[in-house]
PDB file of N, CA and C in Angstrom:
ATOM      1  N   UNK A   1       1.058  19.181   3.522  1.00  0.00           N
ATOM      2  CA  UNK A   1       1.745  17.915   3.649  1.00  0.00           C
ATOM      3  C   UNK A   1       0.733  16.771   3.491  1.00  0.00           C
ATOM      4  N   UNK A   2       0.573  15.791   2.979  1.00  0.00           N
ATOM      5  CA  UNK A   2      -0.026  14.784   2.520  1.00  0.00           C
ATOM      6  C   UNK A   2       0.133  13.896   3.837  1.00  0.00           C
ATOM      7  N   UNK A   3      -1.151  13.236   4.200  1.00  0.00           N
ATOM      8  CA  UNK A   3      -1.086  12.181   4.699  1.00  0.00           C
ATOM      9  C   UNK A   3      -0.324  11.377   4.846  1.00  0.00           C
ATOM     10  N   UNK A   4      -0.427  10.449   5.722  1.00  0.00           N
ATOM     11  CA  UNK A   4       0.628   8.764   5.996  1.00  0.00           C
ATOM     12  C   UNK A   4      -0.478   7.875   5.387  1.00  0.00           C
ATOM     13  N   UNK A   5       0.380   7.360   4.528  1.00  0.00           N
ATOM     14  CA  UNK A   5      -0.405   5.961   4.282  1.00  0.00           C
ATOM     15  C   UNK A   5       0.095   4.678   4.788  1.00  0.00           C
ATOM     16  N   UNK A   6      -0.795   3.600   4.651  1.00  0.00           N
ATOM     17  CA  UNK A   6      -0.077   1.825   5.683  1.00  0.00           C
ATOM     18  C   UNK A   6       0.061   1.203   4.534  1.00  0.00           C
ATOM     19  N   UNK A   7       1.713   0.778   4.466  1.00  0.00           N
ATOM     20  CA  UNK A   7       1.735  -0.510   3.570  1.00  0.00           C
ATOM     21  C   UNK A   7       0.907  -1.683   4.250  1.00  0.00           C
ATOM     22  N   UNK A   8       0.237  -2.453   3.058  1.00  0.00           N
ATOM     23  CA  UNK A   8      -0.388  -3.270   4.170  1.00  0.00           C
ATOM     24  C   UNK A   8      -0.295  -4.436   3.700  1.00  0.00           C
ATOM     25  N   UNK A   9       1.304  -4.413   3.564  1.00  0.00           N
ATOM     26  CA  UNK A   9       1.877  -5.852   3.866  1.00  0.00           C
ATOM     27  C   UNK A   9       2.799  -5.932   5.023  1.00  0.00           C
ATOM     28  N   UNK A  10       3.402  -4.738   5.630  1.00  0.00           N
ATOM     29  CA  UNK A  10       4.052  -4.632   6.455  1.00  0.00           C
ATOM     30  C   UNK A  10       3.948  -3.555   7.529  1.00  0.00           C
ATOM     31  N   UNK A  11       3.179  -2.964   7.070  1.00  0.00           N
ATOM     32  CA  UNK A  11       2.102  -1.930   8.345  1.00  0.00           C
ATOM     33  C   UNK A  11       3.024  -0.662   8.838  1.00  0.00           C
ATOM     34  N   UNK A  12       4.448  -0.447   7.783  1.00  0.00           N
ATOM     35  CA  UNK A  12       5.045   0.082   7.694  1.00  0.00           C
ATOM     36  C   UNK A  12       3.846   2.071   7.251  1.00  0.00           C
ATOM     37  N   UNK A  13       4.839   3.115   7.834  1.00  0.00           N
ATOM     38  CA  UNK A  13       3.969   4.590   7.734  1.00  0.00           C
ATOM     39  C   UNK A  13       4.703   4.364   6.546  1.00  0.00           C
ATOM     40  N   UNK A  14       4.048   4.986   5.261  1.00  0.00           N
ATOM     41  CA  UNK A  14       4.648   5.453   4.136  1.00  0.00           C
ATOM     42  C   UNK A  14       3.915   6.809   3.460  1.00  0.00           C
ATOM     43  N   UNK A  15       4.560   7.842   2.891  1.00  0.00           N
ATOM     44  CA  UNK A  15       4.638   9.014   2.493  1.00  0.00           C
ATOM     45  C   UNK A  15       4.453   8.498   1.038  1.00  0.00           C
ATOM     46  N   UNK A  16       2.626   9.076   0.665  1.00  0.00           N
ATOM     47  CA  UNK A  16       2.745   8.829  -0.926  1.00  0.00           C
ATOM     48  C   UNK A  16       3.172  10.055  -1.568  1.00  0.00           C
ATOM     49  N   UNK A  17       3.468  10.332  -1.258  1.00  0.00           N
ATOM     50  CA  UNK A  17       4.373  11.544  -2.309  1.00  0.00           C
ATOM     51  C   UNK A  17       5.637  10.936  -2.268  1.00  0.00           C
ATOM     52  N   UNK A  18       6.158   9.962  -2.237  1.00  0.00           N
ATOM     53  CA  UNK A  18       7.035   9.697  -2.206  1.00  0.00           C
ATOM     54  C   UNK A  18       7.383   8.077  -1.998  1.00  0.00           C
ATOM     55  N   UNK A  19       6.948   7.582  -1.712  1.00  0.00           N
ATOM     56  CA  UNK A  19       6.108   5.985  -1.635  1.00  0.00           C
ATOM     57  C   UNK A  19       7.516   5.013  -2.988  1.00  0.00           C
ATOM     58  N   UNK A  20       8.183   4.250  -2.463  1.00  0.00           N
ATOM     59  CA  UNK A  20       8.984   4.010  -3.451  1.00  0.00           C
ATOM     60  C   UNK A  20       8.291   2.859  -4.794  1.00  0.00           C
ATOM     61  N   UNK A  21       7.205   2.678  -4.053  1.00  0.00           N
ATOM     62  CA  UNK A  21       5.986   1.776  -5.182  1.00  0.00           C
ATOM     63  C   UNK A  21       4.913   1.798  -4.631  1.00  0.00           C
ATOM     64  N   UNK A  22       3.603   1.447  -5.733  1.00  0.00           N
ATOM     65  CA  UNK A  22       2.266   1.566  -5.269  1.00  0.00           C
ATOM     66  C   UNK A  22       2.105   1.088  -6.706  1.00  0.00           C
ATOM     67  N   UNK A  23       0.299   0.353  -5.804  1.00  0.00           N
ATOM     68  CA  UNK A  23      -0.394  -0.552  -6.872  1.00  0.00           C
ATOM     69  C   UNK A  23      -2.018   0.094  -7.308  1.00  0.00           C
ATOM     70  N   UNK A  24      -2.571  -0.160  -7.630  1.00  0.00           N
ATOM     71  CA  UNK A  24      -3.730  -0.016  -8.175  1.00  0.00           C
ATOM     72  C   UNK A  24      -4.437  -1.167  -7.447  1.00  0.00           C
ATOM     73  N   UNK A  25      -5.743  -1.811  -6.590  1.00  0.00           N
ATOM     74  CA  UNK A  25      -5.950  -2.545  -6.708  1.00  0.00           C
ATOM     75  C   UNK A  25      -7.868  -2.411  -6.531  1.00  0.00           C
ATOM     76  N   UNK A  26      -9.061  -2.937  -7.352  1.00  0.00           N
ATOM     77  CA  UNK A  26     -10.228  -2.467  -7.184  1.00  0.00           C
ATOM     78  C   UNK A  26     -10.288  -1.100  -6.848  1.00  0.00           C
ATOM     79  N   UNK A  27      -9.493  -0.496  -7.548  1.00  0.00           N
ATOM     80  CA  UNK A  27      -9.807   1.208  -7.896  1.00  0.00           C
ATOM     81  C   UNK A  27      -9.520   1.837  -6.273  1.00  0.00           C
ATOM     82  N   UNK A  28      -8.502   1.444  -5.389  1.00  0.00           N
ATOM     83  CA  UNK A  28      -8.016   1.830  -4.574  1.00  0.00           C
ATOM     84  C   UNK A  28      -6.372   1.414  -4.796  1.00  0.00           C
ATOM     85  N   UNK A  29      -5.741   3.149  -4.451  1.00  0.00           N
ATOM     86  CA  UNK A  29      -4.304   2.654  -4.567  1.00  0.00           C
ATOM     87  C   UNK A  29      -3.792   2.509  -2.944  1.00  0.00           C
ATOM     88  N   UNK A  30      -2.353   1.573  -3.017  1.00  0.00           N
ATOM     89  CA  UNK A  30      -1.918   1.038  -1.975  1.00  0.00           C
ATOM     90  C   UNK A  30      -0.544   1.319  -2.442  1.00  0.00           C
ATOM     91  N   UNK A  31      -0.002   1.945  -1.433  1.00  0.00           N
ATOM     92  CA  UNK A  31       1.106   2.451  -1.053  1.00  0.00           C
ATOM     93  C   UNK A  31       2.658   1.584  -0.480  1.00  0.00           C
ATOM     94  N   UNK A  32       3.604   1.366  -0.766  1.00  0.00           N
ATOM     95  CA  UNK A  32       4.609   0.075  -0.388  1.00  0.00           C
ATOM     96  C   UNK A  32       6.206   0.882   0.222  1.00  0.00           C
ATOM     97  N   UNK A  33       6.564   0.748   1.300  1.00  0.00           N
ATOM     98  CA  UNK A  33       7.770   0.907   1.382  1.00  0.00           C
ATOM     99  C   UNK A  33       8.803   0.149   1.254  1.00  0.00           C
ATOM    100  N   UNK A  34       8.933  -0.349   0.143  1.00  0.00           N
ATOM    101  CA  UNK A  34       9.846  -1.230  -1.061  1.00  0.00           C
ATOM    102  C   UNK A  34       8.715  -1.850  -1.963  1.00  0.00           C
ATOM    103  N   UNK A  35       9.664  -2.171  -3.170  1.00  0.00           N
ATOM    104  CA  UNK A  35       9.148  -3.027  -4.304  1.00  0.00           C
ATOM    105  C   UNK A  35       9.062  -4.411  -3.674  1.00  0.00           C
ATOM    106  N   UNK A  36       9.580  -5.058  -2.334  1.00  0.00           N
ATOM    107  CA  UNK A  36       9.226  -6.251  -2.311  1.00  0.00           C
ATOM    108  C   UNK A  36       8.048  -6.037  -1.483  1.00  0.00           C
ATOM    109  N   UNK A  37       7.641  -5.226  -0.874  1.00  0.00           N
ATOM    110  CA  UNK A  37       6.056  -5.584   0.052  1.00  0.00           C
ATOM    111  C   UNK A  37       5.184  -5.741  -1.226  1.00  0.00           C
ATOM    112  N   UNK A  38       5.598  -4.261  -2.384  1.00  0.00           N
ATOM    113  CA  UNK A  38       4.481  -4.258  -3.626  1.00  0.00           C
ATOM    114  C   UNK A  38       4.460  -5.752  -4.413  1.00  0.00           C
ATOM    115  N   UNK A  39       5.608  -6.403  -4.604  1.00  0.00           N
ATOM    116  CA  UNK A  39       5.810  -7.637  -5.224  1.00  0.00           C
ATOM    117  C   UNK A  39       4.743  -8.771  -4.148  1.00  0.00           C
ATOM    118  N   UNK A  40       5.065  -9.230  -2.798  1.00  0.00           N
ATOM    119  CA  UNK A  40       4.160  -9.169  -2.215  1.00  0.00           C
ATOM    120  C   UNK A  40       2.471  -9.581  -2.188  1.00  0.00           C
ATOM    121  N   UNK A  41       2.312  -8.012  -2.430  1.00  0.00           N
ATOM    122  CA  UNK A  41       0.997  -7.652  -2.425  1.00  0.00           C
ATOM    123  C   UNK A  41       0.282  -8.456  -3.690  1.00  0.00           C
ATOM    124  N   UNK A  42       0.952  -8.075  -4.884  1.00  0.00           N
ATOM    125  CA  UNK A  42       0.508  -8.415  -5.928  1.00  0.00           C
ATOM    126  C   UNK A  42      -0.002 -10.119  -6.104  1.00  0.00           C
ATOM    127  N   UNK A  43       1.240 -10.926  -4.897  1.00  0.00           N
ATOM    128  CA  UNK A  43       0.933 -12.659  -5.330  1.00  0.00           C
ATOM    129  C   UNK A  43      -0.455 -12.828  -4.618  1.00  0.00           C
ATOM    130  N   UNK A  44      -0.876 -11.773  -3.504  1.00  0.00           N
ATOM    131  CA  UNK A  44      -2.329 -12.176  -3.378  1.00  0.00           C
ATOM    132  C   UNK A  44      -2.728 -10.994  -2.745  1.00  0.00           C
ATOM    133  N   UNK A  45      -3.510  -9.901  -3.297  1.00  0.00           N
ATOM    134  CA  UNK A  45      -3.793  -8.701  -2.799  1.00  0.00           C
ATOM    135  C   UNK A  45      -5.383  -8.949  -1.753  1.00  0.00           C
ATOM    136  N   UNK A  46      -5.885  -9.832  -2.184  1.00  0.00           N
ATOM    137  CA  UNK A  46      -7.115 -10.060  -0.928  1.00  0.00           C
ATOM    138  C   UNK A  46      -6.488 -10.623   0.206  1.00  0.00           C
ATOM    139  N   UNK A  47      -5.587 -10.914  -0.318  1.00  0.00           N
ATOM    140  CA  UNK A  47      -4.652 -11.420   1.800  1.00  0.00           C
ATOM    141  C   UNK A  47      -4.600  -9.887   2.630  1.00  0.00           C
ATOM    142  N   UNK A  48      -4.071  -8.648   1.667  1.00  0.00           N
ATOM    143  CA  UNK A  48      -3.632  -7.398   2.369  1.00  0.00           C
ATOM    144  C   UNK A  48      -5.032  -6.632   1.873  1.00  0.00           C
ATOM    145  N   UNK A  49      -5.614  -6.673   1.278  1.00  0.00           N
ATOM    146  CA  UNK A  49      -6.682  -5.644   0.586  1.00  0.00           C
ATOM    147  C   UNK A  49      -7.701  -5.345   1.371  1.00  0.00           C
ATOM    148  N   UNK A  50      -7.766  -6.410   2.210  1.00  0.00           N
ATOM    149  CA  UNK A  50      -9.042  -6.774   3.339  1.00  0.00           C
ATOM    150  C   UNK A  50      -8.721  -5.824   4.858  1.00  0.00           C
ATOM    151  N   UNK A  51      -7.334  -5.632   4.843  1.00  0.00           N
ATOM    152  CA  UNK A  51      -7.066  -4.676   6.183  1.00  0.00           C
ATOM    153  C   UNK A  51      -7.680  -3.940   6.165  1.00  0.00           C
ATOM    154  N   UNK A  52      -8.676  -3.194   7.413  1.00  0.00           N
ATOM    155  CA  UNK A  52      -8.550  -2.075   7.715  1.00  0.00           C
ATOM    156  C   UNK A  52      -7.540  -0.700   7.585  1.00  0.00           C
ATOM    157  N   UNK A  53      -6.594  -0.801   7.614  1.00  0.00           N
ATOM    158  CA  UNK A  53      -5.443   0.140   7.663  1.00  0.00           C
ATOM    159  C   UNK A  53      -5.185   0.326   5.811  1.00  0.00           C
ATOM    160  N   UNK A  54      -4.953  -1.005   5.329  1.00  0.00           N
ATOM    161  CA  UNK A  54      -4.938  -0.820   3.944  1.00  0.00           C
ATOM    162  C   UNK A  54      -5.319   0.651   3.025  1.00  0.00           C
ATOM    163  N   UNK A  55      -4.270   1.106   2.204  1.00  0.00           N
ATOM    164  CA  UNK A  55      -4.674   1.668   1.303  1.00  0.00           C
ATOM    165  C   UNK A  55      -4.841   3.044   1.421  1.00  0.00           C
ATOM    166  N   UNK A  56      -5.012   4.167   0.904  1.00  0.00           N
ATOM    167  CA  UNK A  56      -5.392   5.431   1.475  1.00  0.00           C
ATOM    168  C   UNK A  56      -6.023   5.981   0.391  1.00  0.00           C
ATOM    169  N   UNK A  57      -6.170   7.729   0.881  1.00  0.00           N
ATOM    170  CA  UNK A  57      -6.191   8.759   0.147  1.00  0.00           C
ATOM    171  C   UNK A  57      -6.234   8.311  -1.659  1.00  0.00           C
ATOM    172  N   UNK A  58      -6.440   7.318  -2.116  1.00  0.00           N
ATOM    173  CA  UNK A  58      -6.759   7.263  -3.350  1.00  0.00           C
ATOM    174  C   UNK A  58      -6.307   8.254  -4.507  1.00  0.00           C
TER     175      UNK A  58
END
């Protein structure tokens, strides 16, 4: 079973095997439970990129 990853726009647990979107961002992917946290993320990813929790398992 794969890890939990943190959306980290909303600190929501999300399942990347299954993750309903995810981004690419500085060669770490980030995991979203919806297209609007990923939409989100994208208008400024150093606001969320900088978390601790941010991001996982790559």
């Amino acid at each position: 079973m794969a890890e939990k990853a943190i959306d980290p726009v909303c600190g929501m647990e999300v399942d990347p095997e299954t993750a309903p979107a995810k981004a690419e961002y500085k060669e770490v992917t980030y995991y979203f439970c919806a297209p609007g946290c990923k939409a989100e993320f994208e208008k400024d990813p150093e606001k969320y990129a900088g978390s601790e929790e941010a991001g996982c398992c790559g």
